[in-house]
Protein backbone atom coordinates (compact mmCIF):
# COMPACT_ATOMS: atom_id res chain seq x y z
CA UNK A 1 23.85 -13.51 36.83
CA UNK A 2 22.25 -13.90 40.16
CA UNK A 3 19.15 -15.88 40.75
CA UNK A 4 17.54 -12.44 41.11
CA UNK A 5 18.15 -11.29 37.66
CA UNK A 6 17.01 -14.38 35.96
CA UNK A 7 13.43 -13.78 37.96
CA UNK A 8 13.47 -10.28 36.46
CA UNK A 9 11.81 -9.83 33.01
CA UNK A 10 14.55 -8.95 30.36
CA UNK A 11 13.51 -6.18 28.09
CA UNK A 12 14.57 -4.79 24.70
CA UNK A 13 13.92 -1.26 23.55
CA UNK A 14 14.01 -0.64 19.96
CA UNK A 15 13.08 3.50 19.23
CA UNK A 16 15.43 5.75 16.91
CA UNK A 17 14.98 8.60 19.20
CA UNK A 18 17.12 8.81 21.72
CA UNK A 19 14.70 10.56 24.12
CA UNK A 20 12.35 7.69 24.12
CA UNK A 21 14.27 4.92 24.78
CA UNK A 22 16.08 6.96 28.06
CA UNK A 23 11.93 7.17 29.14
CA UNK A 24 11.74 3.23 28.83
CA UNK A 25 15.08 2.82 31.17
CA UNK A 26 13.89 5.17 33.23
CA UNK A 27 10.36 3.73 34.01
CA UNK A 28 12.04 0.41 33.84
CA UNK A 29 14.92 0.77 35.82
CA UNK A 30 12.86 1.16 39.05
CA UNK A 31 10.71 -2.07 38.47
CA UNK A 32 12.25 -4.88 41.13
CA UNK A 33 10.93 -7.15 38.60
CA UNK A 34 12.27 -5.79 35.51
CA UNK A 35 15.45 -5.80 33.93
CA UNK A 36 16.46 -3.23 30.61
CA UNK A 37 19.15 -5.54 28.85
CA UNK A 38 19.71 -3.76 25.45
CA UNK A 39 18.49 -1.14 23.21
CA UNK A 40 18.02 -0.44 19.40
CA UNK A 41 17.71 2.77 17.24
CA UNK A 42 16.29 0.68 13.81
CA UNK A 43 15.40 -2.73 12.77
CA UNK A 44 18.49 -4.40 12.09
CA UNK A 45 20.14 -3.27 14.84
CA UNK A 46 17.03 -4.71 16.94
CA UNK A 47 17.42 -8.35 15.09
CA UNK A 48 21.15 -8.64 16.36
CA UNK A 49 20.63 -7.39 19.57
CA UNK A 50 17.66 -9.81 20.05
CA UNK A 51 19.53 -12.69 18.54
CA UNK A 52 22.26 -11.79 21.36
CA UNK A 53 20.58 -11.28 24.39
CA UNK A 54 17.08 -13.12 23.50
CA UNK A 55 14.85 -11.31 25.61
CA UNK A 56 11.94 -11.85 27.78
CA UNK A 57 10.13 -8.60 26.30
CA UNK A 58 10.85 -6.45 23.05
CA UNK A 59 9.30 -3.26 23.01
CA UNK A 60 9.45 -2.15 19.12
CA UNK A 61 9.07 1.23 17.36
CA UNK A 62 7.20 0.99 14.10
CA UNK A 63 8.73 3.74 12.00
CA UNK A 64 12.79 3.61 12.00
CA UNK A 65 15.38 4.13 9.46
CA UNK A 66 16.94 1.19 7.47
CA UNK A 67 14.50 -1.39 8.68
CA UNK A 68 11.19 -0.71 10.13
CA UNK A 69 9.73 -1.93 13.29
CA UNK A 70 7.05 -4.25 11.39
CA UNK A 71 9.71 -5.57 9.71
CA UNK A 72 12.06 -6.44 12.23
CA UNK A 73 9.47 -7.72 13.86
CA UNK A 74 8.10 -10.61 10.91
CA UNK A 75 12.21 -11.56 10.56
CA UNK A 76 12.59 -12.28 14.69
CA UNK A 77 8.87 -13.92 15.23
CA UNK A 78 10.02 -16.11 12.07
CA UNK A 79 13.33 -16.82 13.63
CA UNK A 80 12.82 -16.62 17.10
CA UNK A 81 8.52 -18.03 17.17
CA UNK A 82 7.83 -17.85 20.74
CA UNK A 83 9.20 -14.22 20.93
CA UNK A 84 7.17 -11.49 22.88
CA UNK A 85 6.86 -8.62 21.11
CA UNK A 86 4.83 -4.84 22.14
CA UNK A 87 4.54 -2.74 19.70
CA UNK A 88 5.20 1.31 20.23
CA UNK A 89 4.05 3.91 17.95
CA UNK A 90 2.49 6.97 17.84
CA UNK A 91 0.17 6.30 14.94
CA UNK A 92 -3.27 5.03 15.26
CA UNK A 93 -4.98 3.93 12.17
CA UNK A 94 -6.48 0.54 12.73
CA UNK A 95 -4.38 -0.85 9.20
CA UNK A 96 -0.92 -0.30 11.46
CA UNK A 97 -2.47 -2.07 14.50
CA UNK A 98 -3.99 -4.95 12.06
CA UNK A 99 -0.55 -5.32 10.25
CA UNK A 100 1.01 -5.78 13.77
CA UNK A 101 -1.30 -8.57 14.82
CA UNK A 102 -0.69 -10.33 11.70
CA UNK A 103 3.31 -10.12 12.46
CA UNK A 104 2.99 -11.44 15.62
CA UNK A 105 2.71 -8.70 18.18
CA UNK A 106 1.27 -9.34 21.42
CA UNK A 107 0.48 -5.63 21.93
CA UNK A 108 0.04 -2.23 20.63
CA UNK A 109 0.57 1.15 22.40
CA UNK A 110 0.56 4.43 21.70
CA UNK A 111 3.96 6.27 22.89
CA UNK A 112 1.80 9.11 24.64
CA UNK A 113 0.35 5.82 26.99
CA UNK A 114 3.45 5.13 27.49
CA UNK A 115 3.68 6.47 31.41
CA UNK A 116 -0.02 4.95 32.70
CA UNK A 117 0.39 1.86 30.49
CA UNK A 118 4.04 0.61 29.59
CA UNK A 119 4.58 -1.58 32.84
CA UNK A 120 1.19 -3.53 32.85
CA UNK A 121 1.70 -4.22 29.47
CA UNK A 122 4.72 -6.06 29.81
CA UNK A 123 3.72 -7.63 32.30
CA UNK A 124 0.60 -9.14 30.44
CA UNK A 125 2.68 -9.88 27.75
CA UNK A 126 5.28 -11.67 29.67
CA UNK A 127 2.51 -13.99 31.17
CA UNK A 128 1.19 -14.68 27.88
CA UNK A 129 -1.41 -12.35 27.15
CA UNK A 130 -1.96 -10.02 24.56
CA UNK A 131 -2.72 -6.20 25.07
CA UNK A 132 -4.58 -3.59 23.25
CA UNK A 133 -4.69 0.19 24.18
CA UNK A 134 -8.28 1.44 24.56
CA UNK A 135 -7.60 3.46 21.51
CA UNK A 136 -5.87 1.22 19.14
CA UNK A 137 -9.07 -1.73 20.42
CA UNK A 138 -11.35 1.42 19.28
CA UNK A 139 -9.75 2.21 15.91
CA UNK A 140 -9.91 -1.20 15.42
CA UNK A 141 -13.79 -1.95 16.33
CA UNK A 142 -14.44 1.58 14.27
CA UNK A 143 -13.84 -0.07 10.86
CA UNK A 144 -14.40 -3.33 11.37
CA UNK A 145 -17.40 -3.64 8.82
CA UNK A 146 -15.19 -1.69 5.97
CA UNK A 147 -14.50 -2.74 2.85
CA UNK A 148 -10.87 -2.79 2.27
CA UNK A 149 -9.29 -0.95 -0.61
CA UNK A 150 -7.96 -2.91 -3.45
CA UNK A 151 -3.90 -3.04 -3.94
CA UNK A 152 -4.77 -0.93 -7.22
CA UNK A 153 -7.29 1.34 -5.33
CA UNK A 154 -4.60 1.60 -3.03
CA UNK A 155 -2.21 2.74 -5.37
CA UNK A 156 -4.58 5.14 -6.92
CA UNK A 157 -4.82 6.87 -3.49
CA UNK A 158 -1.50 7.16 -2.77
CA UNK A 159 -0.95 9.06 -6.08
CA UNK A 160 -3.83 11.43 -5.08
CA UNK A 161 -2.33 11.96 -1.64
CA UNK A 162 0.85 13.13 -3.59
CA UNK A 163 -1.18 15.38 -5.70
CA UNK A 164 -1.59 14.11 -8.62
CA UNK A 165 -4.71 14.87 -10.82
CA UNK A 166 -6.98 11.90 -12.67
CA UNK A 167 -4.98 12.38 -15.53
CA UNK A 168 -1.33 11.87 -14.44
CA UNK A 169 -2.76 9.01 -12.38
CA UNK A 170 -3.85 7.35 -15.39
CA UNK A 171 -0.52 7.79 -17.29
CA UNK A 172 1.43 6.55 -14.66
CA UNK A 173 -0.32 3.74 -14.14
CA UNK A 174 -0.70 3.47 -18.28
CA UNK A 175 -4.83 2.95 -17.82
CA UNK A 176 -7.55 5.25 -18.69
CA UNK A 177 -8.45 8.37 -17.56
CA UNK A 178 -12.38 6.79 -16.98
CA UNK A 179 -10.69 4.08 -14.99
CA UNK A 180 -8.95 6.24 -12.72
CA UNK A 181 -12.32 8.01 -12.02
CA UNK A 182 -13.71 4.35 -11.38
CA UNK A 183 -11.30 3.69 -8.60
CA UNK A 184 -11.53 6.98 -7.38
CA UNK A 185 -15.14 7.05 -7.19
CA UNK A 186 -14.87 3.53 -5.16
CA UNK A 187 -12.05 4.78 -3.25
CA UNK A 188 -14.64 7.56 -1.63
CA UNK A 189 -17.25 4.73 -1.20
CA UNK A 190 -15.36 2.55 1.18
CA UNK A 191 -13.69 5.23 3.25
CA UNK A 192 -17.02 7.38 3.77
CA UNK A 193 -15.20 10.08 2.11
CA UNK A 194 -16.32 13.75 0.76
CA UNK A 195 -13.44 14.50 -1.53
CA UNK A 196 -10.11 13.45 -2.95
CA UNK A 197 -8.91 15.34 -0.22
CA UNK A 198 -10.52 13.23 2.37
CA UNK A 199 -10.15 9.85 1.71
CA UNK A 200 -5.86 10.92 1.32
CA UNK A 201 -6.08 12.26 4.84
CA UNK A 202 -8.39 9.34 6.08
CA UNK A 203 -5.71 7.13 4.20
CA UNK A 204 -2.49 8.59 6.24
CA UNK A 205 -4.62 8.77 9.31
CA UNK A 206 -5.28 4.90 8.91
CA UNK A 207 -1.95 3.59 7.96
CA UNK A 208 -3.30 2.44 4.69
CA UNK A 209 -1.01 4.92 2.62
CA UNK A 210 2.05 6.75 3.94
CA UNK A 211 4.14 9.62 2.08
């Protein structure tokens, strides 16, 4: 390794698609000051290839197969605690950007900012600072006030997003149908919503439930 390289900030690129991570080498291969050392299609893959190469700079995908990005990313930060992590998605609900914080990201950007925003992010990151998109900063201020859903209420709106009435709710869950209606009826309440209908798609749209 020449002195050059070792000036150049290493990089990991965790994505499953295939499309995405040939965008990263491509906007990073031209950087004098930037170095691509390994990729990753899913989380485990991206925990050995970190533990091998140790990079300067991860860039991790949130939603892989066989190990998520969020979850890679708790298991390196806990091995590795000084490890720089920016997180890539393409969802924007403020609960994904909060539960990235709390892992231990240093940044969070949306894959369609990728082009205008990718290279000064690293960059920041690299020299210690942390980075928010303008949109993930606004989802973020946008519910900052809320009251967050209970794990139950949670659970209760996950089972409505899969379309299941007050009833089968409340057998699944073996409580009463009037409870279910309780939780429903605060579920609405916190997330400002008109209908059943609504709060599920506020709920995707937010990262507090997924399908």
């Amino acid at each position: 390794m020449t002195s050059g390289d070792r000036a150049r900030i290493r990089i990991l690129a965790v994505d499953d698609h295939p499309v995405v991570r040939e965008g990263i080498a491509g906007l990073i291969g031209v950087q004098p000051d930037m170095t691509l050392v390994a990729e990753a299609a899913n989380g485990r893959d991206a925990i050995q290839q970190f533990r091998t190469h140790r990079p300067d700079v991860t860039l991790m995908d949130i939603q892989m197969p066989e190990m998520n990005g969020l979850d890679a990313l708790i298991t390196i930060r806990t091995e590795f605690p000084d490890a720089r992590v920016i997180v890539l998605t393409t969802y924007e609900g403020d609960v994904h950007i909060l539960r990235a914080l709390k892992a231990g990201a240093q940044a969070y950007l949306l894959k369609n900012t990728l082009h205008s925003d990718l290279l000064q992010t690293i960059r920041a990151v690299h020299a210690g600072k942390k980075s928010l998109s303008p949109e993930a900063s606004f989802q973020i201020a946008q519910h900052v006030s809320d009251h967050a859903l209970t794990p139950a209420e949670v659970v209760v709106l996950r089972l409505i997003a899969a379309g299941n009435a007050n009833k089968e709710i409340a057998d699944q869950l073996a409580i009463t149908e009037d409870t279910v209606k309780g939780r429903v009826k605060s579920i609405l309440s916190k997330l400002d919503a008109n209908d059943r209908t609504h709060a599920a798609i506020i709920g995707l749209r937010r990262g507090i439930i997924e399908l």
